[in-house]
N, C-alpha and C. Protein backbone atom coordinates (compact mmCIF):
# COMPACT_ATOMS: atom_id res chain seq x y z
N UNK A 1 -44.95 102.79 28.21
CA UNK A 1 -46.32 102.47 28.55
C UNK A 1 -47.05 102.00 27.30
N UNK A 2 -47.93 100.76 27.33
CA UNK A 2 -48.31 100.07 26.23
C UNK A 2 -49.62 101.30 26.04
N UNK A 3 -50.37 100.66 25.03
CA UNK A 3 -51.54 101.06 24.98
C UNK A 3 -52.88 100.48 25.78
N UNK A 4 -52.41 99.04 26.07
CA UNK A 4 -52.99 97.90 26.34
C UNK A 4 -52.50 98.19 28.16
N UNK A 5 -52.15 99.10 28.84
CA UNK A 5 -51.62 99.08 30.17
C UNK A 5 -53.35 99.48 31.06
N UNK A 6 -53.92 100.01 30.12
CA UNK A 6 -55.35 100.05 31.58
C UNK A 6 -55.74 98.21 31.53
N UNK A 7 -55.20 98.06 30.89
CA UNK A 7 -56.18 96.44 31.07
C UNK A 7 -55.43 95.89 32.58
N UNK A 8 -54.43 96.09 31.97
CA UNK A 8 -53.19 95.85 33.09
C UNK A 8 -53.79 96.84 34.34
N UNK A 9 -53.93 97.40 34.60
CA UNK A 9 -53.95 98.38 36.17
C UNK A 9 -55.52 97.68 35.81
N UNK A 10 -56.41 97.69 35.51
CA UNK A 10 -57.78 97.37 36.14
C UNK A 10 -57.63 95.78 36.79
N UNK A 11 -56.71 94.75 36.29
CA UNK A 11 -56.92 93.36 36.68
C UNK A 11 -56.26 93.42 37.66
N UNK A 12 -55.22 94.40 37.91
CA UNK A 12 -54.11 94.10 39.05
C UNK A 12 -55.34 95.35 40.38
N UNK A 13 -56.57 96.09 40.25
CA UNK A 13 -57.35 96.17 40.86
C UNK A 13 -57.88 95.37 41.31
N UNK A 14 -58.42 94.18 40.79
CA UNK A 14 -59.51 93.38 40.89
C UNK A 14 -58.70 92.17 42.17
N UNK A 15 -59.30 91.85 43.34
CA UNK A 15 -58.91 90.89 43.86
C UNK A 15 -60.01 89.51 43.99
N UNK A 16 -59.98 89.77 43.06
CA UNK A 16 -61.06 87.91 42.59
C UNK A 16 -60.26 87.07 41.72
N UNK A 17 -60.47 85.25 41.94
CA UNK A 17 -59.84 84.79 41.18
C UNK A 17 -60.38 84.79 40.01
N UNK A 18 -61.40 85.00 39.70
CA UNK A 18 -61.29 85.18 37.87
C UNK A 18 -62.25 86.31 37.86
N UNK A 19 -61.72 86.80 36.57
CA UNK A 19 -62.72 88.02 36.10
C UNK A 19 -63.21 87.78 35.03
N UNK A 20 -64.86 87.59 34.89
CA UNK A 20 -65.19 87.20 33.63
C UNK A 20 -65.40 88.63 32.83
N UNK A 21 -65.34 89.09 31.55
CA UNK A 21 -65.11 90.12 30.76
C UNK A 21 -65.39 89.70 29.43
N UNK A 22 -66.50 90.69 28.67
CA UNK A 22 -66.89 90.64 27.33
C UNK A 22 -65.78 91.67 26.74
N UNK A 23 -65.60 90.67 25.68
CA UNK A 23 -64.68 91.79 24.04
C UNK A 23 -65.00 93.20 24.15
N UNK A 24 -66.50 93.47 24.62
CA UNK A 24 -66.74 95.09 24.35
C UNK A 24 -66.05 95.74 26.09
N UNK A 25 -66.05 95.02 27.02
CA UNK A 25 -66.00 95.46 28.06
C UNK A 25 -64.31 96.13 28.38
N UNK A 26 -63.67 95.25 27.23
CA UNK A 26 -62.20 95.27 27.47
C UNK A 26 -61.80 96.02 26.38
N UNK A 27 -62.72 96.90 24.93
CA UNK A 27 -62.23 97.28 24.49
C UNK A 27 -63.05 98.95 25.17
N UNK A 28 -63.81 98.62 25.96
CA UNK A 28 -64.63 100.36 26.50
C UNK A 28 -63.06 100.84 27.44
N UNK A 29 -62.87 99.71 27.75
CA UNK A 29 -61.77 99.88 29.43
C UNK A 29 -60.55 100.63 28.29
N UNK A 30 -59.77 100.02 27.52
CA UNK A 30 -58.90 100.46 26.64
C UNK A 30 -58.94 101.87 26.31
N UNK A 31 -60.70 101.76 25.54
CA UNK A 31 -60.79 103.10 24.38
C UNK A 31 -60.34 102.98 23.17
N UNK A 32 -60.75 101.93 22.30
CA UNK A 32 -60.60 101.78 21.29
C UNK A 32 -61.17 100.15 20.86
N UNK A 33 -61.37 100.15 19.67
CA UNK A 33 -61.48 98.59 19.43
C UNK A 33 -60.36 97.90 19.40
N UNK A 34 -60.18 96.68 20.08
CA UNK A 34 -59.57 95.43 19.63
C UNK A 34 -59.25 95.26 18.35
N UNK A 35 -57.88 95.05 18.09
CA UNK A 35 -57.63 94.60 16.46
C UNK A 35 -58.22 93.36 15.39
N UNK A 36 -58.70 93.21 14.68
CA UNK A 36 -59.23 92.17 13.83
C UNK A 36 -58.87 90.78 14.47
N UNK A 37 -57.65 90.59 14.80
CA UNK A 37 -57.17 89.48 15.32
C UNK A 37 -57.57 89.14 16.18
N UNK A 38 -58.03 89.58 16.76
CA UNK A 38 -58.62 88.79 18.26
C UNK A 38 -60.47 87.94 17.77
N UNK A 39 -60.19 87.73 17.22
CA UNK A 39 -61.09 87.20 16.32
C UNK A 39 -60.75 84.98 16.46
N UNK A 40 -59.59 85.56 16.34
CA UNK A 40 -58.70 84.21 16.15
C UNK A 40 -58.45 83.65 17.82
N UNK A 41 -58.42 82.59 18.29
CA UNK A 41 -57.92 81.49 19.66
C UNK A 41 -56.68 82.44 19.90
N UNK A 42 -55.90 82.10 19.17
CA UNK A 42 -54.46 82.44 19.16
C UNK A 42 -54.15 83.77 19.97
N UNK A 43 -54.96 85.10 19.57
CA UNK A 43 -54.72 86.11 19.78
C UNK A 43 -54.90 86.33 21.35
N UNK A 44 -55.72 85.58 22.49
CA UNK A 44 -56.02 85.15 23.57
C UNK A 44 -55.34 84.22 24.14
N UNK A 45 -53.94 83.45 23.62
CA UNK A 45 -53.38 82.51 24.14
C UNK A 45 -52.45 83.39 25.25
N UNK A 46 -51.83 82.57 25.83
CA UNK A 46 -51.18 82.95 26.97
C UNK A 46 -49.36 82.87 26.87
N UNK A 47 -49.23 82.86 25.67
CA UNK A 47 -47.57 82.77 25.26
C UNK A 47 -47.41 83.87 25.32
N UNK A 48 -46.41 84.39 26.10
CA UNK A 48 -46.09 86.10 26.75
C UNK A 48 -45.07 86.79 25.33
N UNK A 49 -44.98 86.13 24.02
CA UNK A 49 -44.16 86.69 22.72
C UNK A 49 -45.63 86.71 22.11
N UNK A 50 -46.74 86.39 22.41
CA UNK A 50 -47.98 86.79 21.00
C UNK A 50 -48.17 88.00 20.85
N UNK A 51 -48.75 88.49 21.88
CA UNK A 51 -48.97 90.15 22.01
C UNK A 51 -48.43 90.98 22.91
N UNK A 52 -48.80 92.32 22.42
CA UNK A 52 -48.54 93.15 23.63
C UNK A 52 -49.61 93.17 24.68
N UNK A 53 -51.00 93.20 24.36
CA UNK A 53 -52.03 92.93 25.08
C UNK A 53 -51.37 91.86 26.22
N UNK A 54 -51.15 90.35 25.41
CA UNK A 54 -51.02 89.27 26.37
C UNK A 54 -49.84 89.85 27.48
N UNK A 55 -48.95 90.41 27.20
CA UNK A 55 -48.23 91.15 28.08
C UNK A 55 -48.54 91.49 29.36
N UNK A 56 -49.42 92.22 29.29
CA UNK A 56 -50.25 92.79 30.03
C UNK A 56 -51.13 92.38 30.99
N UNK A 57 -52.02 91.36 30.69
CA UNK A 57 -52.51 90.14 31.51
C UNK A 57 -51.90 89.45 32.19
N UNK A 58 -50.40 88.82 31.74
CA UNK A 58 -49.66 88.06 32.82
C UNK A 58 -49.37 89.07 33.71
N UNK A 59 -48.53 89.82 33.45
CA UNK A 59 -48.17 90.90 34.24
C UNK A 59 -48.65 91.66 35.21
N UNK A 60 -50.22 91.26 34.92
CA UNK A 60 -50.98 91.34 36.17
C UNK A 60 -51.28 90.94 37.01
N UNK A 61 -51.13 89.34 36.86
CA UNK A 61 -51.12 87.72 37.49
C UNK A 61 -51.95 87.61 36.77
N UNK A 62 -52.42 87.63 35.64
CA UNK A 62 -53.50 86.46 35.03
C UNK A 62 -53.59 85.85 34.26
N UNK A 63 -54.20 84.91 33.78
CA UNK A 63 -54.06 84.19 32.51
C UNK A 63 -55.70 83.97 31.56
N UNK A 64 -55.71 83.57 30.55
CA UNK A 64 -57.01 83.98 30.00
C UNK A 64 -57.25 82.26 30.13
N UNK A 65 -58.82 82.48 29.89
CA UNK A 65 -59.45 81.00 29.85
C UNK A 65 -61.13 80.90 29.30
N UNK A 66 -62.02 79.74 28.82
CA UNK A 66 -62.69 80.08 28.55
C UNK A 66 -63.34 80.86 27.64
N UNK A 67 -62.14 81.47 26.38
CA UNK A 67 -62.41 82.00 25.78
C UNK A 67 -63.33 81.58 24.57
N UNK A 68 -64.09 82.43 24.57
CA UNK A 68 -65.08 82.20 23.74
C UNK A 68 -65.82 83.13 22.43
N UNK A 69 -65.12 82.73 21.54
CA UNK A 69 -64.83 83.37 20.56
C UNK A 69 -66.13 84.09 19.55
N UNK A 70 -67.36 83.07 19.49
CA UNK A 70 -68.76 83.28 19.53
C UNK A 70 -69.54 84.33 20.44
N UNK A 71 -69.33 84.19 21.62
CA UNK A 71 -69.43 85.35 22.21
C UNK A 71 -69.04 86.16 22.84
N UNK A 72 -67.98 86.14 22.11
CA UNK A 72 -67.02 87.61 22.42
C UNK A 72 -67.34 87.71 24.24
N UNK A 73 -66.70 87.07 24.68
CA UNK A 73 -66.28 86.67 26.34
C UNK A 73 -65.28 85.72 26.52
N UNK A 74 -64.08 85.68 27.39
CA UNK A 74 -63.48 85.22 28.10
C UNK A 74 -63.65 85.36 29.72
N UNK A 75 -62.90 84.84 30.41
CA UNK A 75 -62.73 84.89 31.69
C UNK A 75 -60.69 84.90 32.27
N UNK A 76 -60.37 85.98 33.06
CA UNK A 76 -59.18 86.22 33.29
C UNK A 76 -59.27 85.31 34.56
N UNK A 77 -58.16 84.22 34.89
CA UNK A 77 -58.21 84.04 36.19
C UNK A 77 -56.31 84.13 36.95
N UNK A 78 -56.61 84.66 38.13
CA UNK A 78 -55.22 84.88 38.83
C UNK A 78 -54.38 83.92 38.18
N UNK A 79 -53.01 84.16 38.35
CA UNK A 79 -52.37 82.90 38.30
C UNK A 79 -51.46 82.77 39.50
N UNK A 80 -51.56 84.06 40.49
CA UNK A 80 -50.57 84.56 41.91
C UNK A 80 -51.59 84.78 42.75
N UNK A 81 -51.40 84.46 43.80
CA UNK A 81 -52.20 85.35 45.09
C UNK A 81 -51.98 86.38 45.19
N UNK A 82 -52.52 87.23 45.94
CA UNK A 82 -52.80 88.02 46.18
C UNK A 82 -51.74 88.34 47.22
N UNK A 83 -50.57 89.75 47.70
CA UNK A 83 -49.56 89.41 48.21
C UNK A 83 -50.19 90.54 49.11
N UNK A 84 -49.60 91.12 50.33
CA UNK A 84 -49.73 92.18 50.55
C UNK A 84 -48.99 93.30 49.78
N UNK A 85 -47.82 93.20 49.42
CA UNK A 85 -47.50 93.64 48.33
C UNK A 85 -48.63 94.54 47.54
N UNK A 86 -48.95 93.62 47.01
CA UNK A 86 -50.23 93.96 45.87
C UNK A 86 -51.34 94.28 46.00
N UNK A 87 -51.42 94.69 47.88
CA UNK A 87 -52.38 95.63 47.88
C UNK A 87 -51.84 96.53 48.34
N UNK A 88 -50.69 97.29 48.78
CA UNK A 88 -50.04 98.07 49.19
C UNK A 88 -50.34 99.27 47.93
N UNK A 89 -50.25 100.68 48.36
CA UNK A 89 -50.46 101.55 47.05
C UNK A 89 -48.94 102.09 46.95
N UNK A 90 -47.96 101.39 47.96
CA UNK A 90 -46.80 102.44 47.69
C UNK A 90 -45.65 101.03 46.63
N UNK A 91 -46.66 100.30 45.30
CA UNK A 91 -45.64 99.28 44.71
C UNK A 91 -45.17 100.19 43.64
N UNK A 92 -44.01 99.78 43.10
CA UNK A 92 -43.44 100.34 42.25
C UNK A 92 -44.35 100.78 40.56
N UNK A 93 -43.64 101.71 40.06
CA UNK A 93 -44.68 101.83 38.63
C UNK A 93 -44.55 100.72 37.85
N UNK A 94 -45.78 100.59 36.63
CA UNK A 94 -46.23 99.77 36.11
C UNK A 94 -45.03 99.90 34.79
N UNK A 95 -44.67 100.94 34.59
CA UNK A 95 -43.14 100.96 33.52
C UNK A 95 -42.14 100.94 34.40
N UNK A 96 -41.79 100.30 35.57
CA UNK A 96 -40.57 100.70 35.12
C UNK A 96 -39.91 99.11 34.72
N UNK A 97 -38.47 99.00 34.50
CA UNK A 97 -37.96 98.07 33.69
C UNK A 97 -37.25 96.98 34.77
N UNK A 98 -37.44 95.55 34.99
CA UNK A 98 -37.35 94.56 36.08
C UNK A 98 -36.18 94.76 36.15
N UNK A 99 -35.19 94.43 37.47
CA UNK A 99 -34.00 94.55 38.17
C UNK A 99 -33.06 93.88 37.22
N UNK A 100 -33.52 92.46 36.77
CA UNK A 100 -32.83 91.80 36.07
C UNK A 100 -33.35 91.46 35.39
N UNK A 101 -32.74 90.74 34.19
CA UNK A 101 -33.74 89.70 32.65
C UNK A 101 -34.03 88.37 33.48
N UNK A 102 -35.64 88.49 32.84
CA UNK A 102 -35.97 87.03 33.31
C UNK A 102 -35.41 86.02 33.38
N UNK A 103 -34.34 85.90 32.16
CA UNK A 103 -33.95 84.64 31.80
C UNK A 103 -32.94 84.16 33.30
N UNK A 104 -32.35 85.17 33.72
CA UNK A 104 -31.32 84.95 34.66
C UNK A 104 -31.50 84.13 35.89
N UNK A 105 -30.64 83.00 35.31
CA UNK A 105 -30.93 81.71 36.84
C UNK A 105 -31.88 80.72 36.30
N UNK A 106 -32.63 80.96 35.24
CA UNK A 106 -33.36 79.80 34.56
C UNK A 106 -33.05 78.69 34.40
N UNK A 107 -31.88 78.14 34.51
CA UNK A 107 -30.63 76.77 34.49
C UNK A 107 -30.63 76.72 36.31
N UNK A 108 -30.26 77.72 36.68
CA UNK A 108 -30.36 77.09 38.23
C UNK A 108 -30.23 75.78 39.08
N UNK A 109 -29.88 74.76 39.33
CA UNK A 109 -30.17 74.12 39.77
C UNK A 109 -29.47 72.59 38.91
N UNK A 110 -29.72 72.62 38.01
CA UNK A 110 -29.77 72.06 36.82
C UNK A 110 -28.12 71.08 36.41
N UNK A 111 -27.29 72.23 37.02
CA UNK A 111 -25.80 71.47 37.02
C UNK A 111 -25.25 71.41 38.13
N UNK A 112 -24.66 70.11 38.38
CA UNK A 112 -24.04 69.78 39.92
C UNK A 112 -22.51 69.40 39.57
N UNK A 113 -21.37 70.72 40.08
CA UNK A 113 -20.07 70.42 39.83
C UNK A 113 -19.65 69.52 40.92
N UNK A 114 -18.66 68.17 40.93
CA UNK A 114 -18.01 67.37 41.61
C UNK A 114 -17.29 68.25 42.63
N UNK A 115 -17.42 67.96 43.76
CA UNK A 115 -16.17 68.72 44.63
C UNK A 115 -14.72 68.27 44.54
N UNK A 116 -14.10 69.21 44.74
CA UNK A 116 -12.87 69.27 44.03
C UNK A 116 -12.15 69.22 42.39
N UNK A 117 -13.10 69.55 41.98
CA UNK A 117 -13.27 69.98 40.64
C UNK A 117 -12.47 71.00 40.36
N UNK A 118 -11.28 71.47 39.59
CA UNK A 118 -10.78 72.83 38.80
C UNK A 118 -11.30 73.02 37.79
N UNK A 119 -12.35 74.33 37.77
CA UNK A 119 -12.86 74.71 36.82
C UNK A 119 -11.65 75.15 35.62
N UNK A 120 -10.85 75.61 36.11
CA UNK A 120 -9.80 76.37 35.20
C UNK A 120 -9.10 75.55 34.55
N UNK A 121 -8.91 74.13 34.98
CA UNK A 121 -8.13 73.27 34.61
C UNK A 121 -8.90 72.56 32.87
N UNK A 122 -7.68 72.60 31.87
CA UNK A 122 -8.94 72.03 30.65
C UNK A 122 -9.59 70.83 30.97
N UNK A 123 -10.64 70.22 30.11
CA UNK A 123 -11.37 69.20 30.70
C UNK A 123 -10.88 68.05 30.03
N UNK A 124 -10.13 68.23 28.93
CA UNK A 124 -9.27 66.89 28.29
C UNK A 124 -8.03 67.95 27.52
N UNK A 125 -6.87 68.01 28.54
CA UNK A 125 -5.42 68.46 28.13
C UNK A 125 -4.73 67.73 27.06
N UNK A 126 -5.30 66.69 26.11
CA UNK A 126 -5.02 65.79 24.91
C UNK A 126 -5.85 66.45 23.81
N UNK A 127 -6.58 67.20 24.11
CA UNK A 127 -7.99 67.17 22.81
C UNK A 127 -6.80 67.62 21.33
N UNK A 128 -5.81 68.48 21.76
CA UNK A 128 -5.52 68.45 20.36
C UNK A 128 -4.61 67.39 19.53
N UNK A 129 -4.09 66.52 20.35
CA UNK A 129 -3.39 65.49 19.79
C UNK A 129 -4.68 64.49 19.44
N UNK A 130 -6.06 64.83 19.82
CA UNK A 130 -7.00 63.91 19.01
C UNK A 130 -7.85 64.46 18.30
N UNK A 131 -7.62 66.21 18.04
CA UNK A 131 -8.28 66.61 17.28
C UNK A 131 -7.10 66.49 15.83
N UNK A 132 -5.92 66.61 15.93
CA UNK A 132 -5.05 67.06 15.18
C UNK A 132 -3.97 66.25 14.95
N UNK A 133 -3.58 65.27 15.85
CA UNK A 133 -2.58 63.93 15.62
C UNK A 133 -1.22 64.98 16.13
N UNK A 134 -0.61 63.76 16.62
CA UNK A 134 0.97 64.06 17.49
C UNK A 134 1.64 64.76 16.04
N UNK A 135 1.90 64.48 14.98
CA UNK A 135 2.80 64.80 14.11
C UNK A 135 2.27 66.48 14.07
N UNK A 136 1.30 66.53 13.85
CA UNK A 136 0.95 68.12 13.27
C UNK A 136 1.09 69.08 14.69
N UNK A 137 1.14 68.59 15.58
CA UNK A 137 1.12 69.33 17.12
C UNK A 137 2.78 69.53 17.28
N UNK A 138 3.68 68.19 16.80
CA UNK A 138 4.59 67.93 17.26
C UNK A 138 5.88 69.25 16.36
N UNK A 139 5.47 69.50 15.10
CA UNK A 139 6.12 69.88 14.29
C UNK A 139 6.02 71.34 14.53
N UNK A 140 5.42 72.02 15.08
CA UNK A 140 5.47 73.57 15.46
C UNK A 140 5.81 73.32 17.03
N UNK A 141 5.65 72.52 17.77
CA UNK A 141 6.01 72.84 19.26
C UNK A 141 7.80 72.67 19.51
N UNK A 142 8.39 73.48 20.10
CA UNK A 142 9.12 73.97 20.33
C UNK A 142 10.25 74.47 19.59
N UNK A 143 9.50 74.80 18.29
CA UNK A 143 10.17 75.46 17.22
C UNK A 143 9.84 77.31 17.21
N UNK A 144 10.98 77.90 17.29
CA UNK A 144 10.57 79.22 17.03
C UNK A 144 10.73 79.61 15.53
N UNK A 145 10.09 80.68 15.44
CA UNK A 145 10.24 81.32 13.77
C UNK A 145 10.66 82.70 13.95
């Protein structure tokens, strides 16, 4: 469990598409101040490796926008509908760890094998007579030691 997880359970409360929210509003919800950094664009971007905070926001469906660094306000808006799912109270906990890694199936789609294709079969049964020339292949094959 982050530290940054009430941000997370209050947005995944909220069924509006955006939630507008001041710096102080999101650090009362927390209980603590915001780190220096959030000072900076960056610290509000939406690349799910910046923070643990940002973590937390997608993970809720949302994404930040509008941020406004002068006056300490942004605005969260959905980035999912609203499922029944997600208003159901019997969804799974907020730790526990996804079925599978995201990454899995990310290529998907992406490669189309020929039918009748042998995967098992090499894809050029020559490569070493053109990685290595007939003489050097030729001089250990069917010699024992």
């Amino acid at each position: 469990m982050s530290k940054y997880t009430p941000l997370r359970t209050y947005l995944e409360s909220c069924s509006a598409e955006t939630v507008p929210m001041r710096f102080s509003e999101i650090e009362k919800l927390l209980g603590f101040k915001l780190p220096q950094s959030q000072a900076y664009a960056a610290w509000w971007s939406n690349n799910p490796t910046n923070n643990v905070m940002t973590k937390e926001w997608l993970a809720a469906g949302y994404k930040t926008e509008q941020v406004d660094l002068e006056g300490h306000r942004l605005v969260f808006r959905r980035t999912r509908p609203l499922s029944d799912k997600d208003r159901s109270s019997d969804r799974e906990p907020m730790n526990s760890s996804p079925r599978r890694h995201p990454l899995l199936g990310w290529l998907k789609g992406t490669v189309t094998i020929a039918p009748g294709t042998d995967l098992t079969e090499p894809a050029d049964p020559d490569w070493g007579v053109s990685a290595w020339g007939e003489t050097a292949l030729g001089a250990d094959v069917g010699h024992e030691r």
